[in-house]
Structure formats: C-alpha cells, structure tokens
C-alpha atoms as a PDB file:
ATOM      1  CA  UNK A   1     157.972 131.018-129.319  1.00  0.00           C
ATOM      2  CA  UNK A   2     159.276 127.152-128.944  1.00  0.00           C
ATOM      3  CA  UNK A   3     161.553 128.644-125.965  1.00  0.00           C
ATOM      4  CA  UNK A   4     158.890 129.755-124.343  1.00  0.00           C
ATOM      5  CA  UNK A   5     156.619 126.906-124.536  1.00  0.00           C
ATOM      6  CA  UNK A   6     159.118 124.409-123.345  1.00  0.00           C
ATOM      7  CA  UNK A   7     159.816 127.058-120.759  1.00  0.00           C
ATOM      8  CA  UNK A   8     155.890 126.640-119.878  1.00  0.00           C
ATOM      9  CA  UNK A   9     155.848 123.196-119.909  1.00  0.00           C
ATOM     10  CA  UNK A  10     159.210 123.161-117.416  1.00  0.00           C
ATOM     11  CA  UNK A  11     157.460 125.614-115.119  1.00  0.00           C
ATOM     12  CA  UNK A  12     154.257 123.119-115.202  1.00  0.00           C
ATOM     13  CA  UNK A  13     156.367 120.252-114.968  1.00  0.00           C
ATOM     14  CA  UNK A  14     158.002 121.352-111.808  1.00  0.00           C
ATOM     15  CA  UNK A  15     154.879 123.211-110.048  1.00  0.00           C
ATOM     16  CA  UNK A  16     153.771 119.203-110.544  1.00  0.00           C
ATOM     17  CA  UNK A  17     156.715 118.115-108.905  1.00  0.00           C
ATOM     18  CA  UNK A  18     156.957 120.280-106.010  1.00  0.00           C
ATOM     19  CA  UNK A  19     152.770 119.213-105.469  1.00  0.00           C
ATOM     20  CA  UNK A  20     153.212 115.657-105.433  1.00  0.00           C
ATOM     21  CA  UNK A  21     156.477 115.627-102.918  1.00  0.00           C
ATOM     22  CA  UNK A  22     154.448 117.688-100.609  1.00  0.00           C
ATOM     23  CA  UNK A  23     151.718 114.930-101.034  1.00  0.00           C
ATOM     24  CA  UNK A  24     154.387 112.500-100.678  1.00  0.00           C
ATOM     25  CA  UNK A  25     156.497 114.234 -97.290  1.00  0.00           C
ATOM     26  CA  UNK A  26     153.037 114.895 -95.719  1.00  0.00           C
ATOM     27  CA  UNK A  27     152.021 110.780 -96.361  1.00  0.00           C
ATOM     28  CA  UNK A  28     154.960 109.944 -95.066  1.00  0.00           C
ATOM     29  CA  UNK A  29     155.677 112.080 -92.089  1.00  0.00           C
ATOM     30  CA  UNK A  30     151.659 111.248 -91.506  1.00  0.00           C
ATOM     31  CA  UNK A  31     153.014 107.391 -91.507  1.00  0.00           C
ATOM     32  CA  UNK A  32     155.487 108.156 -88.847  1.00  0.00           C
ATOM     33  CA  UNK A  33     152.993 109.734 -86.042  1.00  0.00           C
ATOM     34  CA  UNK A  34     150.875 106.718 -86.655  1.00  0.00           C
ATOM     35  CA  UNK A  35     150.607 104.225 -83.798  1.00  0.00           C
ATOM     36  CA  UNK A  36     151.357 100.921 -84.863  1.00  0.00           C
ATOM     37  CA  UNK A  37     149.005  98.069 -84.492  1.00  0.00           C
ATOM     38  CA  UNK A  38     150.166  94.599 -84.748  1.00  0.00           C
ATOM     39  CA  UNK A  39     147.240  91.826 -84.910  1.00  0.00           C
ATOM     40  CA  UNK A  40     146.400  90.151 -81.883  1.00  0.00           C
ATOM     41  CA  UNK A  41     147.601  93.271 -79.891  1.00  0.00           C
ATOM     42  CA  UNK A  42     145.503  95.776 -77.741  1.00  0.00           C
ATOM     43  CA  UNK A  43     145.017  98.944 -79.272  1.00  0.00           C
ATOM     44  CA  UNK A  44     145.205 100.283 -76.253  1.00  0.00           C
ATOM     45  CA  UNK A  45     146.120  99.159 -72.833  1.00  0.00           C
ATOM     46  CA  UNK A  46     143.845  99.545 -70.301  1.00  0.00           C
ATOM     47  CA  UNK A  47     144.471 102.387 -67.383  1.00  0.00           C
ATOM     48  CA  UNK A  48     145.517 100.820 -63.761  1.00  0.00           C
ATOM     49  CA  UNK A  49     142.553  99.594 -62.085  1.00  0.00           C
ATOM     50  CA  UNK A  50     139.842  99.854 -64.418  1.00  0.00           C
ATOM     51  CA  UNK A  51     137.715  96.935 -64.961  1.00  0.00           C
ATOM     52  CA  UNK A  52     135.464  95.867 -68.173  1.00  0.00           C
ATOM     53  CA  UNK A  53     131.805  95.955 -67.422  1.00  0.00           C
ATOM     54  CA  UNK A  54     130.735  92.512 -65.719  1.00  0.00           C
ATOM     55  CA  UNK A  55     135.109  91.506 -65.189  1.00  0.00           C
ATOM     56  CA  UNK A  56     136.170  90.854 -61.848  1.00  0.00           C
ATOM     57  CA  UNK A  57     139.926  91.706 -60.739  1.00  0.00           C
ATOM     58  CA  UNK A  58     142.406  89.367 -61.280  1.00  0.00           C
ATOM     59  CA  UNK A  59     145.126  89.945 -58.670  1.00  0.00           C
ATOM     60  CA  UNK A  60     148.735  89.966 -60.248  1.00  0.00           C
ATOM     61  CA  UNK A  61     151.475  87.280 -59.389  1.00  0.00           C
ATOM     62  CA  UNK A  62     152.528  88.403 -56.263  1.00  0.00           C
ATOM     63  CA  UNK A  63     149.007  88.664 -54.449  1.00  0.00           C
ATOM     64  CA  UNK A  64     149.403  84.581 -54.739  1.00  0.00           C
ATOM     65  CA  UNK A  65     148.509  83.930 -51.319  1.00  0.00           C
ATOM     66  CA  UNK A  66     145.822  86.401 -51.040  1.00  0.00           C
ATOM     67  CA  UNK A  67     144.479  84.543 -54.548  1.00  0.00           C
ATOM     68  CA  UNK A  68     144.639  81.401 -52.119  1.00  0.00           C
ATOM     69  CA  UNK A  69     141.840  82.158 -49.681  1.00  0.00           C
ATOM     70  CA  UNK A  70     139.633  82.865 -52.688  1.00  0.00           C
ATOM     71  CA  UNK A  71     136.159  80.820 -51.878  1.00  0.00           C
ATOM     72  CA  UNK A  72     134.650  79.231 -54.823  1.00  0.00           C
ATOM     73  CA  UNK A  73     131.594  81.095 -55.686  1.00  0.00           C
ATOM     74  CA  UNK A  74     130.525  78.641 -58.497  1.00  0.00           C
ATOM     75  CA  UNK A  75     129.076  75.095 -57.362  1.00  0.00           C
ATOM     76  CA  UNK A  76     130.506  72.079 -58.376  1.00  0.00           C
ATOM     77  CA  UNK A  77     127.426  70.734 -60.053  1.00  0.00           C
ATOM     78  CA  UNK A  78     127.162  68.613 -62.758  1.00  0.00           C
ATOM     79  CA  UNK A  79     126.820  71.470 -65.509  1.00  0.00           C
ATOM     80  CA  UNK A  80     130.012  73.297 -63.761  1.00  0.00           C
ATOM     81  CA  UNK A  81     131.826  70.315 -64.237  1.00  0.00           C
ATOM     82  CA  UNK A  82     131.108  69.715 -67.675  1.00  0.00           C
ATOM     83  CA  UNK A  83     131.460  73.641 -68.694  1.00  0.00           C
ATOM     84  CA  UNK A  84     134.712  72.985 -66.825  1.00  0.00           C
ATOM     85  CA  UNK A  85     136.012  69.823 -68.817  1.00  0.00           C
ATOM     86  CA  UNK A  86     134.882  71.769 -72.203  1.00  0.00           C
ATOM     87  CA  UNK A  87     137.250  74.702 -71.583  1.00  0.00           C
ATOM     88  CA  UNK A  88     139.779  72.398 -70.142  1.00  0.00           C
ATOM     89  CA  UNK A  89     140.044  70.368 -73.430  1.00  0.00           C
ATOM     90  CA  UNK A  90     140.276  73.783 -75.297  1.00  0.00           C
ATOM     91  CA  UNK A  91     142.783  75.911 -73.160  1.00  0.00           C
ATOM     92  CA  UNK A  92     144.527  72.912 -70.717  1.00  0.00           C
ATOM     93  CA  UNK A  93     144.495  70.279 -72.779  1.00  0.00           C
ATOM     94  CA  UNK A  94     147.020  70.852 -75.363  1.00  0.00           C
ATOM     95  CA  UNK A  95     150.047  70.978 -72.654  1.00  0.00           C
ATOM     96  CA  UNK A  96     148.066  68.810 -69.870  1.00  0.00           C
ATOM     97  CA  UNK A  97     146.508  66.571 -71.935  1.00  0.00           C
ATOM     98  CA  UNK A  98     142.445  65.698 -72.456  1.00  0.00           C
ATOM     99  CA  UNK A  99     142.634  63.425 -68.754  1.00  0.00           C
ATOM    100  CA  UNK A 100     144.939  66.328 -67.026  1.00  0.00           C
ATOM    101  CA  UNK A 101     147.064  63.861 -66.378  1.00  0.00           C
ATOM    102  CA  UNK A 102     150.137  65.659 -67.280  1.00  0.00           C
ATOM    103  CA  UNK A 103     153.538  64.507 -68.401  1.00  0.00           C
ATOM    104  CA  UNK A 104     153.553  64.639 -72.331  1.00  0.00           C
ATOM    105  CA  UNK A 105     150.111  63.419 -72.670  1.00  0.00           C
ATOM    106  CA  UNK A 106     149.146  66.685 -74.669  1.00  0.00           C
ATOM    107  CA  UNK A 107     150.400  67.384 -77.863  1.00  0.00           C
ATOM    108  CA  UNK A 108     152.119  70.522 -76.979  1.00  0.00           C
ATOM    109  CA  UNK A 109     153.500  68.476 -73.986  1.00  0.00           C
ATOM    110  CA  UNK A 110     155.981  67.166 -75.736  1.00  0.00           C
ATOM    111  CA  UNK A 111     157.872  70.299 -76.789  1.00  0.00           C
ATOM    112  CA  UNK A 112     158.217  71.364 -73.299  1.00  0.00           C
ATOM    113  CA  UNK A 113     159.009  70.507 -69.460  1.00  0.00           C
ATOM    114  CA  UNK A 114     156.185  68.159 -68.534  1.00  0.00           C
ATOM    115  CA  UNK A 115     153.106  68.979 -67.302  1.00  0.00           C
ATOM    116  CA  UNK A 116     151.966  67.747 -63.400  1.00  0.00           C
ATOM    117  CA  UNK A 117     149.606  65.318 -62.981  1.00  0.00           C
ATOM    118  CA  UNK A 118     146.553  67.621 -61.779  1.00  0.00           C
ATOM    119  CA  UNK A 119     144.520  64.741 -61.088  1.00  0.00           C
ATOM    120  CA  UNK A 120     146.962  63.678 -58.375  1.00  0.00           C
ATOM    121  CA  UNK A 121     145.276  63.556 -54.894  1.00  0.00           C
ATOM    122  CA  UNK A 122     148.204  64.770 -53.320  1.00  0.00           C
ATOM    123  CA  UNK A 123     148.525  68.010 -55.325  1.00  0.00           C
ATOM    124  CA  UNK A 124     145.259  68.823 -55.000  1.00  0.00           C
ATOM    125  CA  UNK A 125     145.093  68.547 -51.755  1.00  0.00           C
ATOM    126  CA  UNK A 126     147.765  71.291 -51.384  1.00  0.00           C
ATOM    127  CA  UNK A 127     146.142  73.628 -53.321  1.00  0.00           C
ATOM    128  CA  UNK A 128     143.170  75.297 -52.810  1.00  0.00           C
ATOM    129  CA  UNK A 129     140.376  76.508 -55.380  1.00  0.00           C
ATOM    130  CA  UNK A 130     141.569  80.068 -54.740  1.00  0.00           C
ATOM    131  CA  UNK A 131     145.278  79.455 -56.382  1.00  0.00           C
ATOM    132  CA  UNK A 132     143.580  76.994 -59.293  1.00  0.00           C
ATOM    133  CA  UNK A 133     141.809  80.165 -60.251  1.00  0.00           C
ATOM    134  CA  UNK A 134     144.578  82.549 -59.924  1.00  0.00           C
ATOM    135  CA  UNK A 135     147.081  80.492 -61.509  1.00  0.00           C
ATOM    136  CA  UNK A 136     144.783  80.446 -64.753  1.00  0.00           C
ATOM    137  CA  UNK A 137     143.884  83.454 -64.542  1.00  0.00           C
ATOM    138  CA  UNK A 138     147.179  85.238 -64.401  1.00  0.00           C
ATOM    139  CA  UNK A 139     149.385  82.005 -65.535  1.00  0.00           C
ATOM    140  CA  UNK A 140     152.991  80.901 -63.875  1.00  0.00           C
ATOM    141  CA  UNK A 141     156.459  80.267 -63.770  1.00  0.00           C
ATOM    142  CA  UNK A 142     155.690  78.558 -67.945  1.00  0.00           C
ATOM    143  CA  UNK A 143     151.961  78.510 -67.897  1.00  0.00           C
ATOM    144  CA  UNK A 144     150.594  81.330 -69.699  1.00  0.00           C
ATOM    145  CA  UNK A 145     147.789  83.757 -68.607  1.00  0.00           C
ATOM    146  CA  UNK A 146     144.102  83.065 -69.582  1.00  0.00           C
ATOM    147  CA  UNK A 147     142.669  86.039 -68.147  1.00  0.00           C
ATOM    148  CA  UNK A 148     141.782  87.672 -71.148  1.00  0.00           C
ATOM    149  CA  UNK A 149     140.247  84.837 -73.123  1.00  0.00           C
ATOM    150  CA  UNK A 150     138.512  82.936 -70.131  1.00  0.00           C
ATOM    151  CA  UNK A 151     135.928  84.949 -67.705  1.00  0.00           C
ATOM    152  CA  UNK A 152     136.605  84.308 -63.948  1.00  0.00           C
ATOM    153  CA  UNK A 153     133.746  82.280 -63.948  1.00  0.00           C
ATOM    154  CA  UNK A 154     134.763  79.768 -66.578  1.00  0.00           C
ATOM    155  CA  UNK A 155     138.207  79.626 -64.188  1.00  0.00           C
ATOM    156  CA  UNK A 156     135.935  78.091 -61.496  1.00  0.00           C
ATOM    157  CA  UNK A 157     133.982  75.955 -64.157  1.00  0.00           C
ATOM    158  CA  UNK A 158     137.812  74.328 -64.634  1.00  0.00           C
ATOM    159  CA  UNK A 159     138.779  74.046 -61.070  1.00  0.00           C
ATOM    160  CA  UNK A 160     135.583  72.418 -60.668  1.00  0.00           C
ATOM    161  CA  UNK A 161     136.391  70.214 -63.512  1.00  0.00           C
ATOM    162  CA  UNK A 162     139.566  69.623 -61.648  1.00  0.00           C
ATOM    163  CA  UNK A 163     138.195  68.903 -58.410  1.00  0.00           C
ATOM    164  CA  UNK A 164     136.160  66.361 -59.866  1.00  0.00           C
ATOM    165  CA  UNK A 165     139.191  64.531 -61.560  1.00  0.00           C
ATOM    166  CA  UNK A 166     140.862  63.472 -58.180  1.00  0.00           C
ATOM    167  CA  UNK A 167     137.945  61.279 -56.828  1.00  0.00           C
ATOM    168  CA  UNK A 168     138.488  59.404 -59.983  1.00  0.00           C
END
C-alpha cells in the first residue's frame, strides 16, 4: 500500500512537471517570436512614401538642391519670428547657442566641432530658406534630423527666426 502511494504521488509529481515545462517552453519560445521594442523607437517604420495626415514630405539628403528652391510659404511676421526663436532655444540652441551665434556658445557646443555663426550676413546670404528648412528637417553632415519632432511649419517659423537674426 505505501509503494503504491508514493508511486501515486511520483506519477502526480511528474504529470506536474511535464505541465509546467510545457508552460515554461511555450513562454519562452512565445518570448522569442516577439518583436522587440526599445523606448524611444518606432514600433513600426513607416512604408515608402506614405505620409501622416496633415505631414508634408521631407525630401532625403540627396534632393539638397531641389530642397533649395523651396519658397517660404510661412510669412516672416512678428508671431513667425517669435514661434521661430521659441523652437530655436529648444531644438538649436543647445549646440548653436540662445543668439545662434555659434562657436561654443551652447552648452552642448562645447563637446563638439563648433557651431557656424548663423547670424552671419554672409552665410545667409548663400543659403536660401529652402536648404534652412531641409537641413532641419532631415539634419547634416553632424546636425541631427528634426523631422519627426518639429512640423514643416515650425521649420519655417525657425528660418524665419533666422532671417531675422542677420539684420541685427
């Protein structure tokens, strides 16, 4: 009788077992199809050429030129200019400083190759509204993109902002 109640309770024991490694396999090979999502990462990227509602297209890198002869659809009036100076200070202003002056007038500045002077006549006078926008919209050779945390028109709000920092 004791032999065949330990035998019982081996029989339960091990039914147990062989439940709770299925549970265990399945959890695990579940964990292995998963995608993996790291924080501050799209889900999912976005299929070629599809736009969110109210976006406009942001031409890559290499459409430069064509970026160029962009016309600036926002006017530089007074409320552009300040919208424009508010997300400067936010996005620009850490590596080109709160005057855009450049150098290593902004904090992160001074951890990396210095900044231009954007206020500088000269330089603005080679580039048009067209590239401002592109360039923070899609970033450079070390300045990173803002196209996904500014709208296009808050781009033109800055080169506005811009604009109005060489007649100074």
């Amino acid at each position: 009788m004791k032999y065949a109640f330990i035998l019982v309770l081996l029989l339960i024991a091990a039914a147990g077992g062989l439940m709770g490694s299925a549970i265990v396999v399945r959890f695990v090979d579940n964990m292995t199809q998963t995608p993996r999502i790291v924080p501050g990462e799209r889900v999912f990227a976005m299929p070629a050429g599809v736009l969110p509602r109210g976006a406009s297209l942001i031409l890559p890198r290499e459409q430069r030129e064509l970026a160029a002869k962009q016309p600036n659809p926002v006017k530089p009036t007074t409320q552009s200019v300040a919208a424009g100076r508010e997300h400067f200070l936010i996005f620009c202003g850490p590596c080109h400083g709160a005057e855009a002056k450049g150098g290593v007038t902004g904090p992160v500045a001074t951890k990396f190759i210095p900044t231009p002077d954007l206020t500088n006549a000269e330089l603005q006078k080679q580039r048009t509204d067209g590239y401002w926008h592109s360039y923070i919209m899609v970033g450079g050779a070390v300045m990173p993109a803002y196209g996904e945390a500014l709208s296009s028109e808050e781009a033109w709000h800055i080169v506005n902002f811009l604009r109005s920092t060489a007649a100074k």
